[in-house]
Protein backbone atom coordinates (compact mmCIF):
# COMPACT_ATOMS: atom_id res chain seq x y z
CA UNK A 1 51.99 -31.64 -23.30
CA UNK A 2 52.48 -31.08 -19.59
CA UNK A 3 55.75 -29.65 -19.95
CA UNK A 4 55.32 -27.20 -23.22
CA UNK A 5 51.33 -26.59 -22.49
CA UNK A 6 50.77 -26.69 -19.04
CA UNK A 7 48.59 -29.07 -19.18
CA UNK A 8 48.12 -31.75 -15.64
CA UNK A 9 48.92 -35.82 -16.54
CA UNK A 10 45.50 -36.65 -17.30
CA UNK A 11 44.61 -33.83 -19.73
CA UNK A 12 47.84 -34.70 -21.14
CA UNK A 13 47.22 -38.33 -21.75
CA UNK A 14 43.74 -37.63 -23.44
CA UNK A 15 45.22 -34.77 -25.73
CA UNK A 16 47.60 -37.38 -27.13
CA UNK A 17 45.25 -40.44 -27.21
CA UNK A 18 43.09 -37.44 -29.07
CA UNK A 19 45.40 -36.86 -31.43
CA UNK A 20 47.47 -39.97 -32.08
CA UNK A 21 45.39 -43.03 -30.77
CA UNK A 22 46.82 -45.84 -29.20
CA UNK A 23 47.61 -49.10 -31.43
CA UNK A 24 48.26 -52.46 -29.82
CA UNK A 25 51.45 -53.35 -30.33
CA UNK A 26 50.07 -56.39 -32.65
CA UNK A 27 48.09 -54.60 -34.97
CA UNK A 28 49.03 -55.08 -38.64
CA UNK A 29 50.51 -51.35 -39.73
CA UNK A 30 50.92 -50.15 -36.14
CA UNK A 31 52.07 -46.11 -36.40
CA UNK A 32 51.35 -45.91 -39.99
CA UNK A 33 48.15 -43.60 -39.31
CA UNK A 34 50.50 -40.34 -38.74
CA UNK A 35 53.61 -40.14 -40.71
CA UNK A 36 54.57 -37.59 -37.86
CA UNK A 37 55.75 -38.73 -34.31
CA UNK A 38 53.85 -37.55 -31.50
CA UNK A 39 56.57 -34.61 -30.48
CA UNK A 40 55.29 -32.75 -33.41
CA UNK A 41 51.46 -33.30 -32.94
CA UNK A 42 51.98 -32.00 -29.56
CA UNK A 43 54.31 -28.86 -30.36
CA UNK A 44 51.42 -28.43 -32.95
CA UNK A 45 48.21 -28.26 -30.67
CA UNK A 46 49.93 -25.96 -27.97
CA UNK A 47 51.80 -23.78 -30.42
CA UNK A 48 49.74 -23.57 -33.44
CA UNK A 49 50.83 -24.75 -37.04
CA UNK A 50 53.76 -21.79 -37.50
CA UNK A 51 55.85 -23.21 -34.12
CA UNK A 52 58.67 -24.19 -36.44
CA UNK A 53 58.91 -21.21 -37.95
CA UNK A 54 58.30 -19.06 -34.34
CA UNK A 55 60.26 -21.58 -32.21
CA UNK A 56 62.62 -23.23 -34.21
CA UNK A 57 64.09 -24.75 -30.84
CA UNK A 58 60.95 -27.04 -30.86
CA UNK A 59 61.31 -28.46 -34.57
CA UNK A 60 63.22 -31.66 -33.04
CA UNK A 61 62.50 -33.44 -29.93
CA UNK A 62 64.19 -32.50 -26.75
CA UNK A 63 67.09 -34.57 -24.99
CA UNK A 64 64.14 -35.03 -22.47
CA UNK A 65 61.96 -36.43 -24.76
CA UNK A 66 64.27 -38.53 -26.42
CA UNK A 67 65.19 -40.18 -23.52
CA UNK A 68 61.67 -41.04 -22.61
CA UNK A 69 61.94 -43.33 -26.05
């Protein structure tokens, strides 16, 4: 979100906690709310719901974000 939309660290953080809220790592079923990993809910909100088709470079996470994993 900061690099692809601009956005500063903190408007960052509560765009994703927006869209994919955090789950303690001991809750039954933890990540089973989005079937989607973040990378795509981002690419989504700044891009719009065609960015696959109009920047097929985004479809898969970047070496950048990978690494972050």
């Amino acid at each position: 979100m900061r690099h692809h939309g601009g956005l500063t660290p903190s408007q960052a953080r509560a765009a994703a906690l927006e869209r994919y809220p955090y789950e303690p790592d001991d809750v039954p079923f933890r990540g089973l709310v989005l079937h989607d990993e973040a990378w795509h809910w981002a690419m989504f909100v700044i891009h719009g719901d065609r960015y696959m088709v109009e920047l097929p470079g985004l479809a898969q996470p970047s070496v950048e974000y990978r690494a972050l994993e």
